[in-house]
N, C-alpha and C. Protein backbone atom coordinates (compact mmCIF):
# COMPACT_ATOMS: atom_id res chain seq x y z
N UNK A 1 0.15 41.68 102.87
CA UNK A 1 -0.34 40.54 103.63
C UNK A 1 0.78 40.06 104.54
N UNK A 2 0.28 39.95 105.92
CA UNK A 2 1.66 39.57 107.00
C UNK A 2 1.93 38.20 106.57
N UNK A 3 2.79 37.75 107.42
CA UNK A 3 3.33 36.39 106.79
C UNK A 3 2.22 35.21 107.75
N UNK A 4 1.62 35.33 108.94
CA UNK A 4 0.75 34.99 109.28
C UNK A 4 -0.72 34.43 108.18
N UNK A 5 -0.74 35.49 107.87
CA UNK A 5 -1.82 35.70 107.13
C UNK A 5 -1.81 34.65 105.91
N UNK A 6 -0.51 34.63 105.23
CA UNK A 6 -0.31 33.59 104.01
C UNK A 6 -0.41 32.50 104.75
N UNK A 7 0.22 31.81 105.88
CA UNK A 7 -0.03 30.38 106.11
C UNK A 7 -1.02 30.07 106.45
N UNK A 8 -2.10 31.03 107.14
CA UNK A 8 -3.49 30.54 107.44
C UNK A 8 -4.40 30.21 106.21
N UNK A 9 -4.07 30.65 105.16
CA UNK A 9 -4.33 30.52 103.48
C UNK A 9 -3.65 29.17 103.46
N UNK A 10 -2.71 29.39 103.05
CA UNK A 10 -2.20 27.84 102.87
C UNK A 10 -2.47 26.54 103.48
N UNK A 11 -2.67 26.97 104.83
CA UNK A 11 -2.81 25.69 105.58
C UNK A 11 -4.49 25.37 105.22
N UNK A 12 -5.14 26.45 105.07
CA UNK A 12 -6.53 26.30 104.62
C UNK A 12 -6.52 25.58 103.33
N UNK A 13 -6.09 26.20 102.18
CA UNK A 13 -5.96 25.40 101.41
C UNK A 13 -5.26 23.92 100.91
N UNK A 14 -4.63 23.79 101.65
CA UNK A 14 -3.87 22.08 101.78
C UNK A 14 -4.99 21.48 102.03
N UNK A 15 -5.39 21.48 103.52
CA UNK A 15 -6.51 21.02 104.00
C UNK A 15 -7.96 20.55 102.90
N UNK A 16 -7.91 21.83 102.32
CA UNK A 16 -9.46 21.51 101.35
C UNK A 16 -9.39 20.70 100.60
N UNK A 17 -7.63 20.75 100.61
CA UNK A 17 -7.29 19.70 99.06
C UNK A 17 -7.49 18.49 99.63
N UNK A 18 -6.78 18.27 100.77
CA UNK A 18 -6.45 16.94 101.14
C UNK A 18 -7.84 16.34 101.55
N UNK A 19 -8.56 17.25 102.04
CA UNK A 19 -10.52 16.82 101.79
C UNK A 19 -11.12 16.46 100.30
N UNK A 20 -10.66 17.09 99.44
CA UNK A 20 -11.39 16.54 98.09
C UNK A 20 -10.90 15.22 97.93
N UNK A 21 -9.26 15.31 97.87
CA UNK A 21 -8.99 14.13 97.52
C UNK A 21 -9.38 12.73 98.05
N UNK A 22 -9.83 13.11 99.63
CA UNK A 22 -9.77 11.92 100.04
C UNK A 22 -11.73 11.53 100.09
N UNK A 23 -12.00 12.82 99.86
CA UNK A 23 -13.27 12.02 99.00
C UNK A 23 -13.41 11.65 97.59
N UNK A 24 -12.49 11.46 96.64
CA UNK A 24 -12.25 10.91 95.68
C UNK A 24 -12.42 11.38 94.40
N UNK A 25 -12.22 12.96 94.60
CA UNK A 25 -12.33 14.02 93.70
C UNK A 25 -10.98 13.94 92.59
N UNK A 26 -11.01 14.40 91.89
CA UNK A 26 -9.76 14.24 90.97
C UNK A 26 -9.28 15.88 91.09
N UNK A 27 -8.34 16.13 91.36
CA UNK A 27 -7.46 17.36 91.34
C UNK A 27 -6.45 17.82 90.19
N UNK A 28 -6.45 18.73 89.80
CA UNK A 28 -5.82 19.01 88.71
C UNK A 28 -6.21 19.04 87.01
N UNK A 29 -5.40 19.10 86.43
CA UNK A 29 -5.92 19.10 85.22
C UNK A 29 -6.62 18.06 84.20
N UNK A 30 -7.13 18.16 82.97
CA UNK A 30 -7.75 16.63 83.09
C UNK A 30 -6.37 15.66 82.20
N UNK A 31 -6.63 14.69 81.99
CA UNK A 31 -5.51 14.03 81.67
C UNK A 31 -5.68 13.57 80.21
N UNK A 32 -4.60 13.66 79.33
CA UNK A 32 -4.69 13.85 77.96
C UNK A 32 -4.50 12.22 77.64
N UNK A 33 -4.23 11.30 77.94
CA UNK A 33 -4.43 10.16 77.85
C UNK A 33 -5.17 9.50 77.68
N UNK A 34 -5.61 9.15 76.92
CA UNK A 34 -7.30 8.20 76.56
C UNK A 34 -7.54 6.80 77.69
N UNK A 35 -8.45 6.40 78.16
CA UNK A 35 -8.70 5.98 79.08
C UNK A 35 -8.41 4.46 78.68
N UNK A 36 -8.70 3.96 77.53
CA UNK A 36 -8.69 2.45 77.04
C UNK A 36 -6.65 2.40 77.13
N UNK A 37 -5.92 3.50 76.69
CA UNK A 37 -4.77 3.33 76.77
C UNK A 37 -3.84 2.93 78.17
N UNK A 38 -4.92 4.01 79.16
CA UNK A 38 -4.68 3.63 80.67
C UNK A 38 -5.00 2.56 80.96
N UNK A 39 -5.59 1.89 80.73
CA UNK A 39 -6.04 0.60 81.39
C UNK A 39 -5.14 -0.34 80.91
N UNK A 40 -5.04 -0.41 79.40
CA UNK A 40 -3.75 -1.30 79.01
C UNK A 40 -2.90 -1.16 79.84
N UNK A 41 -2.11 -0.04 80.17
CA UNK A 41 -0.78 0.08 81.15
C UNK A 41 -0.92 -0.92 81.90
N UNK A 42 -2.10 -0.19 82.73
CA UNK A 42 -2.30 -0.57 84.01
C UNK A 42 -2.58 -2.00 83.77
N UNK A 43 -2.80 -2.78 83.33
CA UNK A 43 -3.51 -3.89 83.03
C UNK A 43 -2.05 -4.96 82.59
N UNK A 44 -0.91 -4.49 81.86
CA UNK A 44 -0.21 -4.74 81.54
C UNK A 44 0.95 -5.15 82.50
N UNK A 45 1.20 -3.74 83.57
CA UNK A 45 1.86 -3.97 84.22
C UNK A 45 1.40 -4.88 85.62
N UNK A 46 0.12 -4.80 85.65
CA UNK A 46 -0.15 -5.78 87.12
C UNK A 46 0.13 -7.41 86.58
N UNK A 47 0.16 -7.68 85.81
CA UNK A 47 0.73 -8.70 84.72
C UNK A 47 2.09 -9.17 84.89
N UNK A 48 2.69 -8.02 85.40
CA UNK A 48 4.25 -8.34 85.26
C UNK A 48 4.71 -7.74 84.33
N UNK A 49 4.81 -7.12 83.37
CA UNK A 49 5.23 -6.24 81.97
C UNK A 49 5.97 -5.09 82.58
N UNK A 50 7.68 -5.20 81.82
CA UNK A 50 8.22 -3.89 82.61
C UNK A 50 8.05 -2.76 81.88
N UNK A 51 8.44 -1.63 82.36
CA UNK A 51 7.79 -0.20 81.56
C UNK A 51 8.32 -0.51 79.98
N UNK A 52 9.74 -1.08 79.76
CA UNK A 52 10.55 -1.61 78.71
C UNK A 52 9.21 -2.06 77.81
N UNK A 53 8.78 -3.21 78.16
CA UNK A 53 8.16 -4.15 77.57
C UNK A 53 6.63 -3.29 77.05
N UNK A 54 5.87 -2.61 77.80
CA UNK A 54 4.48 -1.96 77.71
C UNK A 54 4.73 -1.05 76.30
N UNK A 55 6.00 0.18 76.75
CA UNK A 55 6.28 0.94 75.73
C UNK A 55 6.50 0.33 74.33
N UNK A 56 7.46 -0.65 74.14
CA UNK A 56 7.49 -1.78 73.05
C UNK A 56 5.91 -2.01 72.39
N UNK A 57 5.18 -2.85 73.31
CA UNK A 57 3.87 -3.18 72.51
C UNK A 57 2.91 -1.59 72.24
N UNK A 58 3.02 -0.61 72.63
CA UNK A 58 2.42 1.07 72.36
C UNK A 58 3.06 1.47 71.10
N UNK A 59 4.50 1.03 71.00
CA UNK A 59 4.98 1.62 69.68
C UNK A 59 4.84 0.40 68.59
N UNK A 60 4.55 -0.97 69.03
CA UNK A 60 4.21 -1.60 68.06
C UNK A 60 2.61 -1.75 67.02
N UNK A 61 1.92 -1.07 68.08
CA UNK A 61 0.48 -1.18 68.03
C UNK A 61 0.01 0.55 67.54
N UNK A 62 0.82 1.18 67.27
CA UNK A 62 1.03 2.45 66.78
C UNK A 62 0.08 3.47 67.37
N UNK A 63 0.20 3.40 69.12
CA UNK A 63 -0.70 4.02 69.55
C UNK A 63 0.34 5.49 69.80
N UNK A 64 -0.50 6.15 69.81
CA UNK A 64 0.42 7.75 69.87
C UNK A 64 0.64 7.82 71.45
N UNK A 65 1.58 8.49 72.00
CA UNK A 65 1.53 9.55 73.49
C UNK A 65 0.07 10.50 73.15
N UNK A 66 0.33 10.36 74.93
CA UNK A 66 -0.43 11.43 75.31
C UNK A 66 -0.39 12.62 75.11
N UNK A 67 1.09 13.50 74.40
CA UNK A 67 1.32 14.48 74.30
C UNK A 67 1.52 14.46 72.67
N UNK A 68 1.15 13.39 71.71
CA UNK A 68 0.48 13.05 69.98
C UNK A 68 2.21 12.80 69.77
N UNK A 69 2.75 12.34 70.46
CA UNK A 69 4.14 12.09 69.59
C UNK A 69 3.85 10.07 69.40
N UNK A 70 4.13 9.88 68.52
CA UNK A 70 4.68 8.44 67.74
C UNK A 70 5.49 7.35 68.48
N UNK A 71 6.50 8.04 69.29
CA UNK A 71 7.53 6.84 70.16
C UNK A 71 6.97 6.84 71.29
N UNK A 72 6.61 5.59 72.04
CA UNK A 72 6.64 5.81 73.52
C UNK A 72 8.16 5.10 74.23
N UNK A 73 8.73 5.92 75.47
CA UNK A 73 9.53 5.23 75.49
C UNK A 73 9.02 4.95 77.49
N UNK A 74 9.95 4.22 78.20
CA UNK A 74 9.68 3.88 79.29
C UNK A 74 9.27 4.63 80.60
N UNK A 75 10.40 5.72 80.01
CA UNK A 75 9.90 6.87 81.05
C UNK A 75 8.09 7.96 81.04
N UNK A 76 7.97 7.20 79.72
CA UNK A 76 6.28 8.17 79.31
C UNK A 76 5.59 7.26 80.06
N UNK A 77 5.76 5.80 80.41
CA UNK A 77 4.79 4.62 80.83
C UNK A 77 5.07 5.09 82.16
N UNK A 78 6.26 5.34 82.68
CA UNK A 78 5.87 5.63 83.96
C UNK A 78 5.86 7.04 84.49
N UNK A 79 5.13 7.58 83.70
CA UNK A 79 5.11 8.86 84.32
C UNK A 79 3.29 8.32 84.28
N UNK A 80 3.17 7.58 83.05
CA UNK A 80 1.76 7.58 83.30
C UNK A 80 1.23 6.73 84.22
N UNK A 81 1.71 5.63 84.66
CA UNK A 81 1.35 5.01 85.83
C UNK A 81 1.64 5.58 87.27
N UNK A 82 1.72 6.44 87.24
CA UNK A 82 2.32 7.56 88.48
C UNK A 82 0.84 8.56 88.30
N UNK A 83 -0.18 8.47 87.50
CA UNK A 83 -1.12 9.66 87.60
C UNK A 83 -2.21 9.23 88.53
N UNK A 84 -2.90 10.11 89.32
CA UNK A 84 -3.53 9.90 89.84
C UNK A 84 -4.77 8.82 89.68
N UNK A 85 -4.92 8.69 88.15
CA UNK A 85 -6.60 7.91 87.96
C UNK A 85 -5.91 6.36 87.39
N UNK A 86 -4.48 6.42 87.13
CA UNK A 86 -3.43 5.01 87.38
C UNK A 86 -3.22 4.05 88.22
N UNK A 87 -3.36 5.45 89.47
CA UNK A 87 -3.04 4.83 90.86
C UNK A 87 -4.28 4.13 90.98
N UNK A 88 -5.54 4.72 90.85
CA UNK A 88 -6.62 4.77 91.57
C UNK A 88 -7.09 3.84 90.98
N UNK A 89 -7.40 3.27 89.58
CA UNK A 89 -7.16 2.09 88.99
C UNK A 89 -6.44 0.96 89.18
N UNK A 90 -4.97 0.92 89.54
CA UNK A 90 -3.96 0.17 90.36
C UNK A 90 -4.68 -0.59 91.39
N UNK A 91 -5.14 0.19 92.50
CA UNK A 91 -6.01 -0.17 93.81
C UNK A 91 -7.03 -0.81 93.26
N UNK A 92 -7.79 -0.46 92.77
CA UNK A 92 -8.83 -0.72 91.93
C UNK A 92 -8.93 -2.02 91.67
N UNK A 93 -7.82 -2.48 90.88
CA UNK A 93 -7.80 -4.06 90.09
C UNK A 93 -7.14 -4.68 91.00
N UNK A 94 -5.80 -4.26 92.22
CA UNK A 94 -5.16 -5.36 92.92
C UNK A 94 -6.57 -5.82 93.95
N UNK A 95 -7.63 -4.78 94.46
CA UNK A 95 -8.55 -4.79 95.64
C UNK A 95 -9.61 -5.48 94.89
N UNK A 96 -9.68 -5.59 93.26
CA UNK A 96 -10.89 -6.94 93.11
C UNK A 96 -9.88 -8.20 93.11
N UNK A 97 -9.20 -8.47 93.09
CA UNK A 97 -8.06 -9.21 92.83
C UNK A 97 -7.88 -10.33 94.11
N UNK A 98 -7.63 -9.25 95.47
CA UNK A 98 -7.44 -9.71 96.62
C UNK A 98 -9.11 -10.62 97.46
């Protein structure tokens, strides 16, 4: 395959992506996170709660990670508020909000 040939692929496929997404398709894999847990985050942090503070009440309330481990620590909260259906939730609650 010439090298032509790969970017007309690629650029095709960016494109399709950047079409699903922006009709509001979810891309990627599905997300191992239970949805009532997402919303706490999310719910937590539009609150004001720093990743510090969220992870604290997850390991006090003995909710597991997303990946079944026992500790959450700050960097798991924000990897999870960084996921796509976080964000999209984020918008979500600041845009009934506003």
């Amino acid at each position: 395959m010439s090298r032509t040939a790969s970017d007309v692929i690629s650029a095709r496929t960016i494109a399709a992506l950047a079409e699903r997404r922006a009709a509001g398709a979810r891309l990627g894999r599905p997300r191992a996170c239970p949805d009532t847990v997402l919303r706490r985050a999310v719910l937590l942090r539009l609150r004001g709660a720093t990743l510090a503070e969220i992870a604290k009440g997850f390991n006090r309330s003995g909710t597991p990670t997303p990946g079944g481990g026992a500790f959450w620590y700050p960097s798991h909260v924000s990897r999870l508020l960084r996921t796509q259906d976080a964000v999209r939730l984020l918008s979500a609650y600041e845009g009934a909000a506003a």
